[in-house]
C-alpha atoms as a PDB file:
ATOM      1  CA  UNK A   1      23.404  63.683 -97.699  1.00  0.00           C
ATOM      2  CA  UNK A   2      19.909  64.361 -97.984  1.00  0.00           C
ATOM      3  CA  UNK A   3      18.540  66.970 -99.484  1.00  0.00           C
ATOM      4  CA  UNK A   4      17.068  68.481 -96.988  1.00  0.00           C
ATOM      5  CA  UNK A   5      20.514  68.172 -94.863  1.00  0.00           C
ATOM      6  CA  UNK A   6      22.251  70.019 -97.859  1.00  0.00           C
ATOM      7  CA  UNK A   7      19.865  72.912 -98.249  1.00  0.00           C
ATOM      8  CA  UNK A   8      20.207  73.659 -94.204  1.00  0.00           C
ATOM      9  CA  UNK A   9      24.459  73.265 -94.881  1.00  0.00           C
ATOM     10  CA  UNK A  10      24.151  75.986 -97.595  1.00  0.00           C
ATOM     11  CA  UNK A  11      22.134  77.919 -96.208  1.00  0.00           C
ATOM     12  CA  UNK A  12      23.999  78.266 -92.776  1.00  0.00           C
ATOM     13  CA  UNK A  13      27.352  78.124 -94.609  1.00  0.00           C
ATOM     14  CA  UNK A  14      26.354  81.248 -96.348  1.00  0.00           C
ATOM     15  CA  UNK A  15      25.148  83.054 -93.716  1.00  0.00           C
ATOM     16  CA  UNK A  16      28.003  82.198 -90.824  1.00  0.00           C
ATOM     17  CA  UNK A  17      31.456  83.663 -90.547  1.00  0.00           C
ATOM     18  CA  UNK A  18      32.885  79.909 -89.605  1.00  0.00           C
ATOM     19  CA  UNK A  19      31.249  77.513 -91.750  1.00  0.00           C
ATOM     20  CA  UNK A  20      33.721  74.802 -91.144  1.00  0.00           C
ATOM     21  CA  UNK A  21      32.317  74.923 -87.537  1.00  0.00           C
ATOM     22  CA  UNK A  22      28.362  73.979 -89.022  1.00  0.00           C
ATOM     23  CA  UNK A  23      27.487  70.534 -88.138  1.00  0.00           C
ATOM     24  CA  UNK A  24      24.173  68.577 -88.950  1.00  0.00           C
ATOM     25  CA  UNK A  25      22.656  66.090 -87.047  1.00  0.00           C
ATOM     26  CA  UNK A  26      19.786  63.893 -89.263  1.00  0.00           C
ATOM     27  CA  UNK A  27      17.598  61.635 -87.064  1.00  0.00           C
ATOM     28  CA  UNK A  28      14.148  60.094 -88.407  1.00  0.00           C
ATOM     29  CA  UNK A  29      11.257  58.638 -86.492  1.00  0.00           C
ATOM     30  CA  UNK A  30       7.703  58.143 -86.518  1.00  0.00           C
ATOM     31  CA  UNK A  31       7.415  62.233 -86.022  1.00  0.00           C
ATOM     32  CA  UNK A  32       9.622  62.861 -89.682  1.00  0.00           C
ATOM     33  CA  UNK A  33      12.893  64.214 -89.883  1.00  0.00           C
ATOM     34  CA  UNK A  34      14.799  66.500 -87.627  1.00  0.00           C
ATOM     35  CA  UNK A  35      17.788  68.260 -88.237  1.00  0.00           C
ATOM     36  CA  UNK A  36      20.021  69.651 -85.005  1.00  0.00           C
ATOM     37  CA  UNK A  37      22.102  72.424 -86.110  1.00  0.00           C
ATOM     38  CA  UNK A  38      25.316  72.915 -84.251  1.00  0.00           C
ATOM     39  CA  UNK A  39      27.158  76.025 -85.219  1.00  0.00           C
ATOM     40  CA  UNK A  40      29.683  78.294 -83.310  1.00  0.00           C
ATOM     41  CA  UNK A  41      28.604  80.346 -80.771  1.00  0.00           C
ATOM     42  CA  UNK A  42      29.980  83.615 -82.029  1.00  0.00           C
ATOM     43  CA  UNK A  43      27.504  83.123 -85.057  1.00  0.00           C
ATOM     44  CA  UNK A  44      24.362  82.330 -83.230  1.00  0.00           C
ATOM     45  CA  UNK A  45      23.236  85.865 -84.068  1.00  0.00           C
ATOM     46  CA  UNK A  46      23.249  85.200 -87.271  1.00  0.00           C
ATOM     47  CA  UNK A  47      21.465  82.431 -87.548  1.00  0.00           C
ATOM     48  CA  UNK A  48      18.772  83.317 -84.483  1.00  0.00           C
ATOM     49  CA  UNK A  49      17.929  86.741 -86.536  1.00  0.00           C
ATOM     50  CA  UNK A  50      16.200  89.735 -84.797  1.00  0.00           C
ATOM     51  CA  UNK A  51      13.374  88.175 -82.638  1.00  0.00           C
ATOM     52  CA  UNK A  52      14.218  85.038 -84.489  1.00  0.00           C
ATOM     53  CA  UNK A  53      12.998  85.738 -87.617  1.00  0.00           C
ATOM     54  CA  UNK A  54      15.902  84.011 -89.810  1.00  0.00           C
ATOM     55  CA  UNK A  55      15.948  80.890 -87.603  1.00  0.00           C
ATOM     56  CA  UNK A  56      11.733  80.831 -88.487  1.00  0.00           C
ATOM     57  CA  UNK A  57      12.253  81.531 -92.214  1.00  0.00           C
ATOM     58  CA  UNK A  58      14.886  78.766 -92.283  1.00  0.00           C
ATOM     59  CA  UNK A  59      12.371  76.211 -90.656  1.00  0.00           C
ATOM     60  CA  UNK A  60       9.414  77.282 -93.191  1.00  0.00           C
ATOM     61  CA  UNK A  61      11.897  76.711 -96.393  1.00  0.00           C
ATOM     62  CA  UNK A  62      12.305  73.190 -94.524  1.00  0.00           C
ATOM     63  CA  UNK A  63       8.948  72.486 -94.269  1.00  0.00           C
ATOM     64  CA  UNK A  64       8.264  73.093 -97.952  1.00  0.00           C
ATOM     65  CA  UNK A  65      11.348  71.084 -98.875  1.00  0.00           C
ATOM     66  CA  UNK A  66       9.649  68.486 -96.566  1.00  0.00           C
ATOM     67  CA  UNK A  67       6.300  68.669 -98.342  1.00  0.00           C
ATOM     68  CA  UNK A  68       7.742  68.262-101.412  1.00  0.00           C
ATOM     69  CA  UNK A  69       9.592  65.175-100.229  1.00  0.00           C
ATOM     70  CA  UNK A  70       6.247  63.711 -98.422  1.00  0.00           C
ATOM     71  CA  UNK A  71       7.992  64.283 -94.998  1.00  0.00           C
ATOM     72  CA  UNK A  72       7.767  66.657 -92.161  1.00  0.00           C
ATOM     73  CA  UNK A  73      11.013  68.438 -91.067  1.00  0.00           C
ATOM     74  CA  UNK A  74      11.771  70.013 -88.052  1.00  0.00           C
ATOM     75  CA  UNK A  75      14.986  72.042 -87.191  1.00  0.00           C
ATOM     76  CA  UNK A  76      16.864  72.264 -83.631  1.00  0.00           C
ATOM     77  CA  UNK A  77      19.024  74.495 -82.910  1.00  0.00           C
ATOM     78  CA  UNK A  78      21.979  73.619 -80.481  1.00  0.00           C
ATOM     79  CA  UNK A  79      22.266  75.913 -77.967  1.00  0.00           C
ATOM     80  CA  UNK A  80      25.812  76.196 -78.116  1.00  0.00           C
ATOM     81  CA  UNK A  81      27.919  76.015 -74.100  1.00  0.00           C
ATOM     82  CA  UNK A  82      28.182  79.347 -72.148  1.00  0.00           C
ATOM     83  CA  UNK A  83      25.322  81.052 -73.968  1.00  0.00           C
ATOM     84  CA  UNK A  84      23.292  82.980 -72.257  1.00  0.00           C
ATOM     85  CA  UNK A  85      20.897  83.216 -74.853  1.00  0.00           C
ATOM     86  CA  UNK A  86      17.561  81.415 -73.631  1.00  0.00           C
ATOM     87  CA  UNK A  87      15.759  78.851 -76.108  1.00  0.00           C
ATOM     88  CA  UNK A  88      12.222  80.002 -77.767  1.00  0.00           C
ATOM     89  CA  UNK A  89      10.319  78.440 -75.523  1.00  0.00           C
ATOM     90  CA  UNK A  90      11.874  80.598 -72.537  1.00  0.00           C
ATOM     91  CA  UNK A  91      11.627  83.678 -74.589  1.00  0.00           C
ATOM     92  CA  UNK A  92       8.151  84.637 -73.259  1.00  0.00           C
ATOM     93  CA  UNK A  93       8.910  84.381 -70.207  1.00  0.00           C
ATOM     94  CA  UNK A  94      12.146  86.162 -70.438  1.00  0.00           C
ATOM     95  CA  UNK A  95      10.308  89.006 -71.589  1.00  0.00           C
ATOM     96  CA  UNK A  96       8.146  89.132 -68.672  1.00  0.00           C
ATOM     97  CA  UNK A  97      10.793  88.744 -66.331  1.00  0.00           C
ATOM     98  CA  UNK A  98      12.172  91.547 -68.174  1.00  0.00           C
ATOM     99  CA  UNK A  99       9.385  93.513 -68.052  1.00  0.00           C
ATOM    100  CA  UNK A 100       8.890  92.449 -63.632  1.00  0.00           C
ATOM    101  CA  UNK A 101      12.545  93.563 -63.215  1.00  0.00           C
ATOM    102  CA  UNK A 102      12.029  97.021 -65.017  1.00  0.00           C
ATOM    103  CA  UNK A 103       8.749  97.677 -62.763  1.00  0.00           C
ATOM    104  CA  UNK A 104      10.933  96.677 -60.060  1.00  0.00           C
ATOM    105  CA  UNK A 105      13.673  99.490 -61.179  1.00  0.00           C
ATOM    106  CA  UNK A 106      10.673 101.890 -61.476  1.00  0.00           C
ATOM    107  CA  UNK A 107       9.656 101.809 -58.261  1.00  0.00           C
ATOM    108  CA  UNK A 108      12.870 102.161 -56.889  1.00  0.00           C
ATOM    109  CA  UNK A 109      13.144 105.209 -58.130  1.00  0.00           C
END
């Protein structure tokens, strides 16, 4: 295992209630190294954070151990089957769908 690959396992180990469920995918290319993180979907939470701020400090402690290493790594979440949980780049416009469907409820009123 890599190093990188065993900082992300201890990391998420520690933090989930199943860490027997916590696998990591390693694949690099021409882009660097990125790791997929499968985990079980009750402890998506965890890992996600409020408004994804544990899932973004666990990337930036990957990109320094990346620096150091003269790479650039990337982590991917696995969106794990019946989530309803949308991926980052759906958040935004989650929100505003959010925020059309509460005007709508507004104006019902």
């Amino acid at each position: 295992m890599n190093t990188d690959q065993e900082f992300l396992s201890f990391v998420v180990k520690s933090l989930v209630d199943n860490p027997n469920d916590v696998k990591i995918d390693r694949k690099v290319d021409e882009m660097g190294v990125l790791l997929t993180l499968s985990i079980n979907p009750a402890d998506m939470g965890k890992i996600i954070g409020r408004q994804g701020n544990t899932a973004k400090a666990i990337r930036t402690l990957l990109r320094v151990i990346g620096m150091k290493n003269n790479s650039r790594v990337n982590l991917k979440i696995n969106e794990p089957e019946g989530s309803t949980k949308h991926t980052s780049e759906g958040s935004s416009m989650t929100a505003a769908a959010d925020v059309d469907a509460a005007m709508e409820d507004l104006k019902n009123i």
